[in-house]
N, C-alpha and C. Protein backbone atom coordinates (compact mmCIF):
# COMPACT_ATOMS: atom_id res chain seq x y z
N UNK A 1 -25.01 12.73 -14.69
CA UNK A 1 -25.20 12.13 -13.39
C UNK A 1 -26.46 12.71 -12.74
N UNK A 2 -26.56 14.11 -12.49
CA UNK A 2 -27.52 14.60 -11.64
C UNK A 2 -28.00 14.08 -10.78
N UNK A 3 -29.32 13.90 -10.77
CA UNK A 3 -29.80 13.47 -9.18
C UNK A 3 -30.03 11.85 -9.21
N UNK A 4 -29.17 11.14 -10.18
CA UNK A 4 -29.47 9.89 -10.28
C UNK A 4 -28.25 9.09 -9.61
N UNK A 5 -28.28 8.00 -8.91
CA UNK A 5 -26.95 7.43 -8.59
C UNK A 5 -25.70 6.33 -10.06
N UNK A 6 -24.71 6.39 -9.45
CA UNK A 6 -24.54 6.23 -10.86
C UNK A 6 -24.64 4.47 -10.61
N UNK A 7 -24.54 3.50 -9.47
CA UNK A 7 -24.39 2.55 -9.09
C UNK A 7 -25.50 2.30 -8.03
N UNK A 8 -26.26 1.37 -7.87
CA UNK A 8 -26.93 0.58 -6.30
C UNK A 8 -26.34 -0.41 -5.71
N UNK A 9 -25.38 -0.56 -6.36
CA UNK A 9 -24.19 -2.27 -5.91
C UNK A 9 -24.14 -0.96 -4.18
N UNK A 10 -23.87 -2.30 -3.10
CA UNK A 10 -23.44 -1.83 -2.01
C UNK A 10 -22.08 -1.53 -2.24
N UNK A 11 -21.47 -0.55 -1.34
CA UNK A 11 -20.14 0.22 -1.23
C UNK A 11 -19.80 0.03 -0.19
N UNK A 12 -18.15 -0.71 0.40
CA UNK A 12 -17.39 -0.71 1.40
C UNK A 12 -16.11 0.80 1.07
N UNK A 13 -16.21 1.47 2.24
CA UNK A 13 -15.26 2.61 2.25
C UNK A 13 -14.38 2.07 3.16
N UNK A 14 -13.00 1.73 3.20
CA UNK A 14 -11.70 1.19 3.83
C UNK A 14 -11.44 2.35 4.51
N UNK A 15 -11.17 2.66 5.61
CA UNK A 15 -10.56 4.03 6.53
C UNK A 15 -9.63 3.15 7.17
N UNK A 16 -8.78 4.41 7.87
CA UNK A 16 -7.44 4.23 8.91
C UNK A 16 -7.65 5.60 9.55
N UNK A 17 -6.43 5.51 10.53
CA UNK A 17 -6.33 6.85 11.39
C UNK A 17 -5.99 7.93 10.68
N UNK A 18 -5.53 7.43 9.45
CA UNK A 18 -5.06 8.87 8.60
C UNK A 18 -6.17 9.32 7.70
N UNK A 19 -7.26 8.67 7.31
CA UNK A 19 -8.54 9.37 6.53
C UNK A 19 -8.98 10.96 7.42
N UNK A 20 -9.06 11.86 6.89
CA UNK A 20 -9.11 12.82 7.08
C UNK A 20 -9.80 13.64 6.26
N UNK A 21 -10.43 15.03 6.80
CA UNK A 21 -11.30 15.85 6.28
C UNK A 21 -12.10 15.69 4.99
N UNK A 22 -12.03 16.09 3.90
CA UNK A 22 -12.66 15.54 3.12
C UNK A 22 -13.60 14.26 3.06
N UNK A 23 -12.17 13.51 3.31
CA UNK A 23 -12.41 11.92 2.63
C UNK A 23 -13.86 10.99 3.98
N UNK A 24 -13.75 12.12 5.42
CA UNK A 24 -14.55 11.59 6.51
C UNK A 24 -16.00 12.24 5.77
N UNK A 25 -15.68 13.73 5.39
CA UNK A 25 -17.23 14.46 4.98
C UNK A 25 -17.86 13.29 3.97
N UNK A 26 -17.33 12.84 3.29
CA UNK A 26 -17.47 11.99 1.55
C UNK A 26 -18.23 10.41 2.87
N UNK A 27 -17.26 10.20 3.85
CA UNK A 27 -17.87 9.02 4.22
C UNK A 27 -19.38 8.93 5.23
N UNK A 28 -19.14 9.75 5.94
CA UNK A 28 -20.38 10.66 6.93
C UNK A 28 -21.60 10.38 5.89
N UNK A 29 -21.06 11.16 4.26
CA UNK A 29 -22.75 11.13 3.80
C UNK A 29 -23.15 10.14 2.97
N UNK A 30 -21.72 9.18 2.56
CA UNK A 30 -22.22 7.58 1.84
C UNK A 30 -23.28 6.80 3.35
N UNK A 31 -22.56 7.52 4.19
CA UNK A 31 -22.73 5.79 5.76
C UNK A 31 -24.20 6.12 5.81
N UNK A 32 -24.36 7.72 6.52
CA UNK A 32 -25.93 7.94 6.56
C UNK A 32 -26.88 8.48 5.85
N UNK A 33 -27.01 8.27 4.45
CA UNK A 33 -27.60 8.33 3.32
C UNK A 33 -27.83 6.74 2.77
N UNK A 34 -27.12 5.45 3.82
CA UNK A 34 -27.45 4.08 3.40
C UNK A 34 -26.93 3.88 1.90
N UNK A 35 -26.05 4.01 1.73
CA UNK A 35 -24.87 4.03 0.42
C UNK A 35 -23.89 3.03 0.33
N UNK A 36 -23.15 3.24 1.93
CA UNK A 36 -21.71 2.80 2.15
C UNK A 36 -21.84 2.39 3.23
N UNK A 37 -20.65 1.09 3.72
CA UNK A 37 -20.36 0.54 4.89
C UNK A 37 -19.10 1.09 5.33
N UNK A 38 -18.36 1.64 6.42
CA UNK A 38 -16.80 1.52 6.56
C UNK A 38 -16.39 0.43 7.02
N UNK A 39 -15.36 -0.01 6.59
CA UNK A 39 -14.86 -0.85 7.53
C UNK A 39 -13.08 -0.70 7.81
N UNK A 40 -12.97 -0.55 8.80
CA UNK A 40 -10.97 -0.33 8.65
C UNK A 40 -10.82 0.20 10.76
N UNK A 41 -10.33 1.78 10.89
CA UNK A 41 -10.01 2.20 11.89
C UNK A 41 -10.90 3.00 12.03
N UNK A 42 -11.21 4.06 13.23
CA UNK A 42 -11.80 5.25 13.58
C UNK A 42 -10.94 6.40 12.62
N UNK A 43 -11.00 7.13 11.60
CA UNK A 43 -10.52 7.95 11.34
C UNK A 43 -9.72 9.58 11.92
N UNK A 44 -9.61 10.17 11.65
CA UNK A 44 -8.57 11.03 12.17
C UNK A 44 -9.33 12.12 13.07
N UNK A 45 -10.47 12.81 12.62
CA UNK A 45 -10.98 13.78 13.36
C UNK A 45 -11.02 15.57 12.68
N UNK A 46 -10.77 15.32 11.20
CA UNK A 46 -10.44 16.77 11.54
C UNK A 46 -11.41 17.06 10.38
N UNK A 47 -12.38 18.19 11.27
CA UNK A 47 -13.49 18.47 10.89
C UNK A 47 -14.15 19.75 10.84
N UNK A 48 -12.85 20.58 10.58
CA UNK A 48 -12.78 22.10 10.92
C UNK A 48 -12.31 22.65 9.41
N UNK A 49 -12.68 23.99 8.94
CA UNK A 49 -12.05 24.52 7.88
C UNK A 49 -11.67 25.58 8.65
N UNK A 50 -10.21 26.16 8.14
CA UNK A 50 -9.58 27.07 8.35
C UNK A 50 -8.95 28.10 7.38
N UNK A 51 -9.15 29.99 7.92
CA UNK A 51 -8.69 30.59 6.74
C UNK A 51 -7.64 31.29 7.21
N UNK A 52 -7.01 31.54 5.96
CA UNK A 52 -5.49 31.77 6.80
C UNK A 52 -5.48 33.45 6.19
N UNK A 53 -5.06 34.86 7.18
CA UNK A 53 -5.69 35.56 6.93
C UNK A 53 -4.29 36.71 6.67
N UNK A 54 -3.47 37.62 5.64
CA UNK A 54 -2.49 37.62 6.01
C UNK A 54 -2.49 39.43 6.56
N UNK A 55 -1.82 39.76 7.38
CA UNK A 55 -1.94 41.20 8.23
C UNK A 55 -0.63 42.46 7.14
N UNK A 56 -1.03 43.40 7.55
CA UNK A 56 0.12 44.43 6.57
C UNK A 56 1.27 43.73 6.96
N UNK A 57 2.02 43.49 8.27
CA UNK A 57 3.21 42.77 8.07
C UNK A 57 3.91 42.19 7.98
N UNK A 58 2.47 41.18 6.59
CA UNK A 58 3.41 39.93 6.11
C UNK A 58 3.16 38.61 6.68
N UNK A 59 3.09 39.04 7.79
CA UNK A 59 2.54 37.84 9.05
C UNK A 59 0.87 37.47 8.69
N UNK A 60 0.75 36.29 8.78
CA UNK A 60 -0.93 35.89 8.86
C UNK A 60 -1.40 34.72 9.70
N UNK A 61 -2.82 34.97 10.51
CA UNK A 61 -3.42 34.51 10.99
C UNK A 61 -3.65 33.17 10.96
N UNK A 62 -4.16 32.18 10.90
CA UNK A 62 -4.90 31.30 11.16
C UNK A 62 -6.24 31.06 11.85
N UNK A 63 -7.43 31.25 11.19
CA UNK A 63 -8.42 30.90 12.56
C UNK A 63 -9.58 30.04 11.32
N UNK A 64 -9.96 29.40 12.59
CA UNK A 64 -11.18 28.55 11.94
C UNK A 64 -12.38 28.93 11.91
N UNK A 65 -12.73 29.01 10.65
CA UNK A 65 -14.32 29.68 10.04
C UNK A 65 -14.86 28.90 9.87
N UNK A 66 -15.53 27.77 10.17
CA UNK A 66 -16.72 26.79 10.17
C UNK A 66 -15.92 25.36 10.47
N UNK A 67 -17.11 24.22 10.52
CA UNK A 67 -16.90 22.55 10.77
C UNK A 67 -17.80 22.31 10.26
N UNK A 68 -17.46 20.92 10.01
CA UNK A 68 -18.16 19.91 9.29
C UNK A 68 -18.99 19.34 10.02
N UNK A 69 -20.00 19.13 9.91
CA UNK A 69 -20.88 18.17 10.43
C UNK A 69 -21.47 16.88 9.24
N UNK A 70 -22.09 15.94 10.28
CA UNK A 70 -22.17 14.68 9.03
C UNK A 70 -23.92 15.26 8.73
N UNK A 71 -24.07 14.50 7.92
CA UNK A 71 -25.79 15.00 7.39
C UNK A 71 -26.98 14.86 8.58
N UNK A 72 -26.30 13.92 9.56
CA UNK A 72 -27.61 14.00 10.41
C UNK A 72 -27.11 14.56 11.69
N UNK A 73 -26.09 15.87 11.32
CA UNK A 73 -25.89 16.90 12.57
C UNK A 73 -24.38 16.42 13.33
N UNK A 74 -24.26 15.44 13.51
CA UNK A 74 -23.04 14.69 14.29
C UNK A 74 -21.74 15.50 14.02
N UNK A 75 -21.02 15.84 14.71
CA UNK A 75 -19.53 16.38 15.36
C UNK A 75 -18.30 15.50 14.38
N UNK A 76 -17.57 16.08 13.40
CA UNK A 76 -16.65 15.03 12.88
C UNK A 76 -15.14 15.41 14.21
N UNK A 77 -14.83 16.82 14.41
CA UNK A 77 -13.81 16.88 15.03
C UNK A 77 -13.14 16.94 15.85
N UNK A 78 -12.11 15.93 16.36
CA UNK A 78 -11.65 15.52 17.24
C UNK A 78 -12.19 14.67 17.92
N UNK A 79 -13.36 14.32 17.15
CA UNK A 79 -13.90 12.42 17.34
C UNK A 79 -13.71 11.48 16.33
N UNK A 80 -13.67 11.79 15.27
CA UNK A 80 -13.55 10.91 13.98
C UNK A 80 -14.46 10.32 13.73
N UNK A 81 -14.25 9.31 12.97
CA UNK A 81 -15.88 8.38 12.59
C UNK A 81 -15.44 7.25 12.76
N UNK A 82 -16.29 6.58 14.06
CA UNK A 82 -15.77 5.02 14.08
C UNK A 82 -16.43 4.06 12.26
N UNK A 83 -15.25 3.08 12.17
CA UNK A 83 -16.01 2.16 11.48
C UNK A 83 -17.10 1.22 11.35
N UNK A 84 -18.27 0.99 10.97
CA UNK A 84 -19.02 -0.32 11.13
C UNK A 84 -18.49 -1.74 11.57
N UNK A 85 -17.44 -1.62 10.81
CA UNK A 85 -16.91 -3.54 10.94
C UNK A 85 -15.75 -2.65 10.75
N UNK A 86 -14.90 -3.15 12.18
CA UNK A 86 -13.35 -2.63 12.79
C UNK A 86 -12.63 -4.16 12.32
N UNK A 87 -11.42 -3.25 11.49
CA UNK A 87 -10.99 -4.11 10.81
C UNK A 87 -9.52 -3.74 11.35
N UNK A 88 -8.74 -4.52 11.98
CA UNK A 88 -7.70 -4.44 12.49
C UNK A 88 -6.13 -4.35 11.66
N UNK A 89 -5.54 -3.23 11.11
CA UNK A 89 -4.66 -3.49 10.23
C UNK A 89 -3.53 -3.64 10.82
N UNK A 90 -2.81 -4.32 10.19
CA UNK A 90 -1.36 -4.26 10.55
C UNK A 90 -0.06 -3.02 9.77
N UNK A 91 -0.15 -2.34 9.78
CA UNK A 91 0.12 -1.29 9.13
C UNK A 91 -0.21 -0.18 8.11
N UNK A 92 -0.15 -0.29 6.88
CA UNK A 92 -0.21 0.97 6.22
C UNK A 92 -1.93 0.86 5.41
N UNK A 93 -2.86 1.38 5.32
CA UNK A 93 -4.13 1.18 4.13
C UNK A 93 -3.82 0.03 3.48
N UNK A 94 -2.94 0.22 2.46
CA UNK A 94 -3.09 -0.85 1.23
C UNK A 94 -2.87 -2.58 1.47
N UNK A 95 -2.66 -2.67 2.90
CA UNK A 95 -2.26 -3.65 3.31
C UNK A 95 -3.81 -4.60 3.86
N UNK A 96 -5.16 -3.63 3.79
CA UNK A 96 -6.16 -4.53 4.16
C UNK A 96 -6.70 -5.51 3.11
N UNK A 97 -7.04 -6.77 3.04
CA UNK A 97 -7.06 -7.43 2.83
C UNK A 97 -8.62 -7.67 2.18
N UNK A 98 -8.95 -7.35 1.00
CA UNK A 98 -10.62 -7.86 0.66
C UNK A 98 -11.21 -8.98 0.84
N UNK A 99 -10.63 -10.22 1.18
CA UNK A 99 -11.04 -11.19 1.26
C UNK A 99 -11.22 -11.30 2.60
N UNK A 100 -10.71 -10.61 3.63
CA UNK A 100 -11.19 -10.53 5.04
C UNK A 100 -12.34 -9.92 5.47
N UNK A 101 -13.12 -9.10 4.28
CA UNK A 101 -14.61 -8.17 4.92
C UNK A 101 -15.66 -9.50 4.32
N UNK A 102 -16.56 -9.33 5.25
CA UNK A 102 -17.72 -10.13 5.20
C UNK A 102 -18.99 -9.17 4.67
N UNK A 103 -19.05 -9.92 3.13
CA UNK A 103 -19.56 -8.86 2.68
C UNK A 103 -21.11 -9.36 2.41
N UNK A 104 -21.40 -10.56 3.71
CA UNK A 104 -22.76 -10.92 4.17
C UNK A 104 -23.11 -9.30 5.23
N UNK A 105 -22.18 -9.28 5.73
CA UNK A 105 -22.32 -8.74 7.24
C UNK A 105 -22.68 -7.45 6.57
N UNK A 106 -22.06 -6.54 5.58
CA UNK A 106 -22.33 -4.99 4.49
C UNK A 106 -23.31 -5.50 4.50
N UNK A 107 -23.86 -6.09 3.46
CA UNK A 107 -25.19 -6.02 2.88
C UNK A 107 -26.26 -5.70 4.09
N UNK A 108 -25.99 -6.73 5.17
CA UNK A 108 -27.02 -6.45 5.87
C UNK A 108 -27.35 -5.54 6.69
N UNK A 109 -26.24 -4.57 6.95
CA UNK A 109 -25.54 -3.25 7.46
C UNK A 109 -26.54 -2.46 6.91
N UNK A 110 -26.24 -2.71 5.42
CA UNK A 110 -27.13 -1.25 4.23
C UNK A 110 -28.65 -1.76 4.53
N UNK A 111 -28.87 -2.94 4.96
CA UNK A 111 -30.76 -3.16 4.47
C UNK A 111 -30.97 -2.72 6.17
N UNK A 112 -30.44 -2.76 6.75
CA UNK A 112 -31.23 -1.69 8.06
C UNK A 112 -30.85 -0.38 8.89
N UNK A 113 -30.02 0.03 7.72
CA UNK A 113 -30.01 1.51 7.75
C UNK A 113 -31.05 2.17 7.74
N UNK A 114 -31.27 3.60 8.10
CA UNK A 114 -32.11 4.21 7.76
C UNK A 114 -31.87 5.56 7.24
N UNK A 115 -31.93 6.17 5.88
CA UNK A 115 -31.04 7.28 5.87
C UNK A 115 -31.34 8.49 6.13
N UNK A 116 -30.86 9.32 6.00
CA UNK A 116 -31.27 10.90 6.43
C UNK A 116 -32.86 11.36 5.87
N UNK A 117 -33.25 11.80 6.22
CA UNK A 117 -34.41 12.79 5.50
C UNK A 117 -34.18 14.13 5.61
């Protein structure tokens, strides 16, 4: 793989309120690197790593040692990442519908992006 992509086909990333940490860092740097479109809910917000620290008795800490930020500096936590094209679900992820994204509207999303430097 290295520094080559393995695909240029445009990419839709599906979110809900439950996409979380990781899966927001992974979307933050498809969206502004001009990769990926989201389309679904505002995601969850949590954008903090935490180490859990344990004391002689047994008992341990919790505190947070760094956050995530998206590649061009932006705050993931306790704001989340709105979607491009808000796609209104009626319940659970698997329930959105591919034939409902307009995948005129992506393409043209990705051709006037501009991505990080």
């Amino acid at each position: 793989v290295g520094k080559h992509a393995l695909t240029r086909e445009p990419m839709v990333v599906i979110t809900d309120k439950y996409s979380a940490s990781a899966s927001e860092v992974l979307l933050s740097a498809l969206r502004e690197n001009c990769r990926a479109v989201s389309v679904g809910q505002t995601t969850y917000g949590k954008g903090v790593i935490q180490g859990v620290f344990g004391l002689s008795d047994g008992s341990a800490v919790v505190l947070t040692v760094a956050k995530y930020l998206t590649p061009k500096g932006n705050e993931i936590n306790g704001m989340g990442i709105s979607p491009d094209i808000v796609m209104r679900q009626p319940g659970r992820l698997f329930d959105a519908r591919l034939d409902s994204i307009d995948f005129e509207e992506v393409s043209g999303l990705l051709k006037a992006c501009t991505p990080v430097r």
